[in-house]
Each structure stands twice: as structure tokens, then as C-alpha cells.
N, C-alpha and C. Protein backbone atom coordinates (compact mmCIF):
# COMPACT_ATOMS: atom_id res chain seq x y z
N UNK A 1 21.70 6.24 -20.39
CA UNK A 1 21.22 7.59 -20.46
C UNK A 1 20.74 8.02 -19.07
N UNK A 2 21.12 9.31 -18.74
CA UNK A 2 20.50 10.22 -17.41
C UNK A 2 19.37 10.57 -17.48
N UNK A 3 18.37 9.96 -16.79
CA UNK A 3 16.92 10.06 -16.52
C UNK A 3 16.49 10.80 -15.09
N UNK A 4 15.62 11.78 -15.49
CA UNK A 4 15.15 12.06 -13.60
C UNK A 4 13.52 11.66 -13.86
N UNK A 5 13.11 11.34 -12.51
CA UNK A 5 12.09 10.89 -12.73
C UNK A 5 11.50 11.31 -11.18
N UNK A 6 10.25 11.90 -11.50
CA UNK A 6 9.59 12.10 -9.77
C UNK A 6 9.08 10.54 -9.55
N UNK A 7 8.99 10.65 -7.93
CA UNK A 7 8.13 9.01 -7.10
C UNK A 7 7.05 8.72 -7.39
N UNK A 8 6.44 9.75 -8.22
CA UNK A 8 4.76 9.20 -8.79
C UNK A 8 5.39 8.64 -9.45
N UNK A 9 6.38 8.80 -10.76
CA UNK A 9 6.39 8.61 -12.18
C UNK A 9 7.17 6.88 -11.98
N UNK A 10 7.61 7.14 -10.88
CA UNK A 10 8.56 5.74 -10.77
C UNK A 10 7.60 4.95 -10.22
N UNK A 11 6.31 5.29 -8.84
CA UNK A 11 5.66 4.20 -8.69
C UNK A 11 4.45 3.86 -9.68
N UNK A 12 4.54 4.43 -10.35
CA UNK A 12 3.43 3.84 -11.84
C UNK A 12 4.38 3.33 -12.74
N UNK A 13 5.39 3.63 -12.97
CA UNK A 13 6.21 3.10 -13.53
C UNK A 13 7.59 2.05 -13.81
N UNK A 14 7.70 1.54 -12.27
CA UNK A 14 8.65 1.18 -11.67
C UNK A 14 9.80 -0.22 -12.40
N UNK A 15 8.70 -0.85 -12.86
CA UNK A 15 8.79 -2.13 -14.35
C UNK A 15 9.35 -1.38 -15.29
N UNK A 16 8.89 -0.63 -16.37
CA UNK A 16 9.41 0.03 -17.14
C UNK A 16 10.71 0.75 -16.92
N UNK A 17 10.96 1.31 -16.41
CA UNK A 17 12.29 2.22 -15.61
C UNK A 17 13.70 0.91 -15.27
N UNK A 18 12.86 0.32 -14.63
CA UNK A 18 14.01 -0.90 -14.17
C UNK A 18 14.42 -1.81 -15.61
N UNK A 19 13.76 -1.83 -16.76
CA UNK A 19 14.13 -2.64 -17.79
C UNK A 19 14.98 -1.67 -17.92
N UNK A 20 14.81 -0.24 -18.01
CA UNK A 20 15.52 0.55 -18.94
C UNK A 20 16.87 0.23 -18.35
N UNK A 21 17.07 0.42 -17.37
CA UNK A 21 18.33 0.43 -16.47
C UNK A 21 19.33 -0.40 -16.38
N UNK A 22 18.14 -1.90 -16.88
CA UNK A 22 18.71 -2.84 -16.89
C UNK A 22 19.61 -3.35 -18.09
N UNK A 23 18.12 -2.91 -19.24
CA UNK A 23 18.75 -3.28 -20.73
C UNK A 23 19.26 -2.20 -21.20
N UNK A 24 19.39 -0.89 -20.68
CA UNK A 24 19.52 0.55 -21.97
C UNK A 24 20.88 1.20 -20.74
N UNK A 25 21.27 0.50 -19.37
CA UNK A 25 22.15 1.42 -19.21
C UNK A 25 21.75 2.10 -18.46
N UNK A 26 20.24 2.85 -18.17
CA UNK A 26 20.09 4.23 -18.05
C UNK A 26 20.29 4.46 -16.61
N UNK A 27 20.47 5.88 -16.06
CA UNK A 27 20.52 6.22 -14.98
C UNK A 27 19.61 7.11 -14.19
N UNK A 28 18.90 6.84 -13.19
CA UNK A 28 17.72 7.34 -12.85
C UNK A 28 17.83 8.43 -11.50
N UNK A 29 17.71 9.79 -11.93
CA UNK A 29 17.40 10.60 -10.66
C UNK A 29 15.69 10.62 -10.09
N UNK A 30 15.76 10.26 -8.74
CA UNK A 30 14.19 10.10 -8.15
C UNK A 30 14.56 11.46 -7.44
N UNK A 31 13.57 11.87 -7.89
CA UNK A 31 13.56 13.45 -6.95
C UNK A 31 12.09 13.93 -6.66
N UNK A 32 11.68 14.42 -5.06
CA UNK A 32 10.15 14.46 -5.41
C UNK A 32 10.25 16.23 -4.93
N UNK A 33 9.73 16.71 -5.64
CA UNK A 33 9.55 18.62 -5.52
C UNK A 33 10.60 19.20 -5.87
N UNK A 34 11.30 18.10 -6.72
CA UNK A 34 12.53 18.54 -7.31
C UNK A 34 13.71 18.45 -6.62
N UNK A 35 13.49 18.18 -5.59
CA UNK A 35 14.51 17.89 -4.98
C UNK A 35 15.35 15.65 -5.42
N UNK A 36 16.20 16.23 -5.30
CA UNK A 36 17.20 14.51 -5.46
C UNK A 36 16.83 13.75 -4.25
N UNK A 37 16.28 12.80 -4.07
CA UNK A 37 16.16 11.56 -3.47
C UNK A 37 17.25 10.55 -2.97
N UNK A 38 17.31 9.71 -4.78
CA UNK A 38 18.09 8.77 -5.04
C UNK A 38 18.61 8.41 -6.22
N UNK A 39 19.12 7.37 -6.51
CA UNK A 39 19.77 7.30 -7.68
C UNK A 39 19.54 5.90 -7.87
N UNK A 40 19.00 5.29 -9.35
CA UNK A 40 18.58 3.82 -9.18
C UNK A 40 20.11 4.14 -10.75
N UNK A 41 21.00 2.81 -10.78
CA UNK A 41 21.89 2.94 -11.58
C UNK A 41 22.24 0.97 -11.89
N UNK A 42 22.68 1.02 -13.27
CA UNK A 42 23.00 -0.53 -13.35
C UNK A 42 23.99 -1.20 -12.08
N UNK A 43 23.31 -2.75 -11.82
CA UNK A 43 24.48 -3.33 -10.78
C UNK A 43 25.78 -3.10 -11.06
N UNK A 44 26.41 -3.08 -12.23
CA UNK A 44 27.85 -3.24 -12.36
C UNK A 44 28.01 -1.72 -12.41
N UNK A 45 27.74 -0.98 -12.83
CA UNK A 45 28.06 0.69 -12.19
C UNK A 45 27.99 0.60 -10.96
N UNK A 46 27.27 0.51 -9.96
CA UNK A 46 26.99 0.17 -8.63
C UNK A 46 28.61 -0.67 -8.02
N UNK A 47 28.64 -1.41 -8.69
CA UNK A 47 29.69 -2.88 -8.22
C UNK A 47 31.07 -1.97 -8.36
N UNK A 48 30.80 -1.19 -9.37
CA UNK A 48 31.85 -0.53 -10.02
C UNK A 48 32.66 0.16 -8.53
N UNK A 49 31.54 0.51 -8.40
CA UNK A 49 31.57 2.19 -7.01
C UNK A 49 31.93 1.55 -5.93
N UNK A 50 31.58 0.28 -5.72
CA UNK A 50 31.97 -0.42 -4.49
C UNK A 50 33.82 -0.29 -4.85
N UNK A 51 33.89 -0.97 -5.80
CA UNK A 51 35.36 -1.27 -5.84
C UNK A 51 35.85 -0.30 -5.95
N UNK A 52 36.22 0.45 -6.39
CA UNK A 52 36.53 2.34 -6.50
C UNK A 52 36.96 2.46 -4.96
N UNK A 53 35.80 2.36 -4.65
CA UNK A 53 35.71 3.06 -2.64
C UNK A 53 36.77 2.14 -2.34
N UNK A 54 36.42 0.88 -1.94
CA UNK A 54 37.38 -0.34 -1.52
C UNK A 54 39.04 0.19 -2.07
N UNK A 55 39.19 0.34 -3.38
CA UNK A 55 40.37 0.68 -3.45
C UNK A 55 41.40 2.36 -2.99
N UNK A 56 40.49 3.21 -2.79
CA UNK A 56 40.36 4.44 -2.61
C UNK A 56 40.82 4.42 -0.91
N UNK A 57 40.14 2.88 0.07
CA UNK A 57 40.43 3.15 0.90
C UNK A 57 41.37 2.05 1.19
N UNK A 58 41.91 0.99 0.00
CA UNK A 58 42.97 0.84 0.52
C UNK A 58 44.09 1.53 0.48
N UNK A 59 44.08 2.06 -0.56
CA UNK A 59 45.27 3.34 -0.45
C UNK A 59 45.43 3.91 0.14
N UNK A 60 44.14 4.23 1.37
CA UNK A 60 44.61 5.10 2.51
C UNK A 60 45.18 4.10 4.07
N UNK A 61 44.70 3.14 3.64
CA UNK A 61 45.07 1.88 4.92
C UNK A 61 46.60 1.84 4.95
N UNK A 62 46.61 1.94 3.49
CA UNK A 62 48.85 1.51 2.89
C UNK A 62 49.22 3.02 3.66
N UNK A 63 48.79 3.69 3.98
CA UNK A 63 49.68 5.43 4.27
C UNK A 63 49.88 5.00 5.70
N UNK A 64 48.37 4.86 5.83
CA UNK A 64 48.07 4.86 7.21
C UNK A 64 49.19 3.86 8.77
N UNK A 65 49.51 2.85 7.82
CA UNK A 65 50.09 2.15 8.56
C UNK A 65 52.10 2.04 8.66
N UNK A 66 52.10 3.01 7.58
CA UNK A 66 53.63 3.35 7.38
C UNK A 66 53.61 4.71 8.02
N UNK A 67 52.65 5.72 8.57
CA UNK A 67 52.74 6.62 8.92
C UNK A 67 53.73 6.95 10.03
N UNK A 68 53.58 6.62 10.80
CA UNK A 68 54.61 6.03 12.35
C UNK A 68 56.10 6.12 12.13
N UNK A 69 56.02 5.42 10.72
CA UNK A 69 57.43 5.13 11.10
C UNK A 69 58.07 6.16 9.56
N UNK A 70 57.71 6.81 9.23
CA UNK A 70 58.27 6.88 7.69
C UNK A 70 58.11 8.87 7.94
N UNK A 71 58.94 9.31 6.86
CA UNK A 71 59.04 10.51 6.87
C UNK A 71 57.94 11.86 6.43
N UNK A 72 57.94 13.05 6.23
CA UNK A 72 56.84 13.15 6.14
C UNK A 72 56.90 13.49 4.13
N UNK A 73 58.30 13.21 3.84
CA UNK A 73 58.06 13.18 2.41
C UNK A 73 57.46 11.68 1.78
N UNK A 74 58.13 11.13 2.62
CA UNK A 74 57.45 9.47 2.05
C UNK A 74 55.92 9.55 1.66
N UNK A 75 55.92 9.63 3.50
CA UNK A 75 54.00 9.98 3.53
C UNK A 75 53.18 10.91 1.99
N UNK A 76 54.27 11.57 1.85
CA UNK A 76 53.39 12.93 0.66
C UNK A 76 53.37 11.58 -0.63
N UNK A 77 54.32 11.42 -0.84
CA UNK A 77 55.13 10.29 -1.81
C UNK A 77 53.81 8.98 -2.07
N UNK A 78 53.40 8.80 -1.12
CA UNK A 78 52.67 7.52 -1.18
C UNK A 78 50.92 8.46 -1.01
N UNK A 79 51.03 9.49 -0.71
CA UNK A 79 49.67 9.99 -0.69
C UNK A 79 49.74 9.96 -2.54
N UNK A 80 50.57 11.06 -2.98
CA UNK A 80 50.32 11.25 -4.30
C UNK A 80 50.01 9.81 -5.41
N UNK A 81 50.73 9.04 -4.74
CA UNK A 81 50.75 7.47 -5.70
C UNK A 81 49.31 7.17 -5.21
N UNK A 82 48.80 7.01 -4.32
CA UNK A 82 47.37 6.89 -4.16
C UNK A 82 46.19 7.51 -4.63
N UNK A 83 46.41 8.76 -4.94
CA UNK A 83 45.63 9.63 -6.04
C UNK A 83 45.95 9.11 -7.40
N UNK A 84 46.65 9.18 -7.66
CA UNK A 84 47.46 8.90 -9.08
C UNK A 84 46.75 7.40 -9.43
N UNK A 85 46.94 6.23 -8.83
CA UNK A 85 46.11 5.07 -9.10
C UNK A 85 44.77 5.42 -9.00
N UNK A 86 43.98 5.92 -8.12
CA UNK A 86 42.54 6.39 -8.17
C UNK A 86 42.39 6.93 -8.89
N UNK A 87 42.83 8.16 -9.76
CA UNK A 87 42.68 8.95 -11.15
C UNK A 87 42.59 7.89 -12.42
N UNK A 88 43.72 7.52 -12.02
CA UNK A 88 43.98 6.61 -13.72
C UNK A 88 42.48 5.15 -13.66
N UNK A 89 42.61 4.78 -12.60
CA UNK A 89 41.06 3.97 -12.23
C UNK A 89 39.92 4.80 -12.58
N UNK A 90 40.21 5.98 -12.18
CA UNK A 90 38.67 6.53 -12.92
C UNK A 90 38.56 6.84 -14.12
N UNK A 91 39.64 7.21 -15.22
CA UNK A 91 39.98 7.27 -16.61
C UNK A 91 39.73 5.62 -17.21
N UNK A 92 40.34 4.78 -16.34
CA UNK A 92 39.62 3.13 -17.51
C UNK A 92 38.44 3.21 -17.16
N UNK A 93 37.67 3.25 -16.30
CA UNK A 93 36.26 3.09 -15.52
C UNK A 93 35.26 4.28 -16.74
N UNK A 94 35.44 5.43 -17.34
CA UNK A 94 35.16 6.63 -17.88
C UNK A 94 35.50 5.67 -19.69
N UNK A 95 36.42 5.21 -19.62
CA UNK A 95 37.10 4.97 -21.15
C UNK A 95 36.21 3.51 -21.25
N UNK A 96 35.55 3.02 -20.36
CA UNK A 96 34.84 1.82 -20.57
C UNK A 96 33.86 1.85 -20.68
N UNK A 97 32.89 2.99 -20.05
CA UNK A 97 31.96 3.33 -20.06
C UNK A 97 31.50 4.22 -21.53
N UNK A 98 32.50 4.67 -22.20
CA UNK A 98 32.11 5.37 -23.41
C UNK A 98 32.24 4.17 -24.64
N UNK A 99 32.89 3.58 -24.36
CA UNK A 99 33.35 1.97 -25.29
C UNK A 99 31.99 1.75 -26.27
């Protein structure tokens, strides 16, 4: 569950909040004057986002290095396949998370 929480509420509360996160899932906006801070979220959501990025930028490493030599439809060709795997990654990532 999406939680916001001001920096008082988290430093009196900081134990409590972190079970939640830990055992319930939840997701925490720290915002102080209303404004967004940070975001405290489970490790494997976290782990999640690492790998996402990592793959997000290997797809751009694979363009990147055929660029030179390859046409500029290829290039479009392999941009779109790189979206296309990042989309469908974020649809299992979304379809796992509702599970």
C-alpha cells in the first residue's frame, strides 16, 4: 500500500513504518511541507528497479555499438525491439505485483 508520511511522523515512527514495508509491501512517500523527499519501498521492488535500469541500458549499449556500422533503419529496428522488451518487462513486473 502507498503511504505518505511527513519526517516527524517517520522519525517517531521509523520501526513501525519499516515493518510495514517490510511485512505489508507498503510504499512510503517522506515529504516535509508537503513537498516529496523520498521514497522508502521493499528491497525487491528496489532490486526490481535496479534490473529494469540495467536492462533498459543494455538495450541501449546493443544500438549503441552497431550504430557505426548499420543503417539508419536497422538502428530504428533495434531501437523499437528495445522498447518493446522494456514494455513487456514492465507488464510481468505490474502482472506480478498484482498476483
Amino acid at each position: 500500500m502507498k503511504k505518505e508520511v511527513s519526517t516527524t511522523e517517520l522519525h517517531q515512527k521509523l520501526g513501525e513504518l519499516l515493518d510495514g514495508v517490510y511485512r505489508n509491501g507498503d510504499r512510503l512517500i517522506v515529504k516535509r511541507a508537503d513537498t516529496p523527499l523520498a521514497a522508502i519501498v521493499p528491497i525487491d521492488a528496489y532490486q526490481e528497479m535496479l534490473q529494469q535500469r540495467e536492462q533498459a541500458f543494455s538495450g541501449l549499449d546493443r544500438i549503441w555499438e552497431k550504430v557505426p556500422g548499420v543503417s539508419e533503419e536497422e538502428a530504428q529496428e533495434d531501437i523499437e525491439q528495445a522498447i518493446a522488451e522494456a514494455r513487456a518487462e514492465k507488464i510481468r513486473e505490474r502482472n506480478k505485483l498484482s498476483s
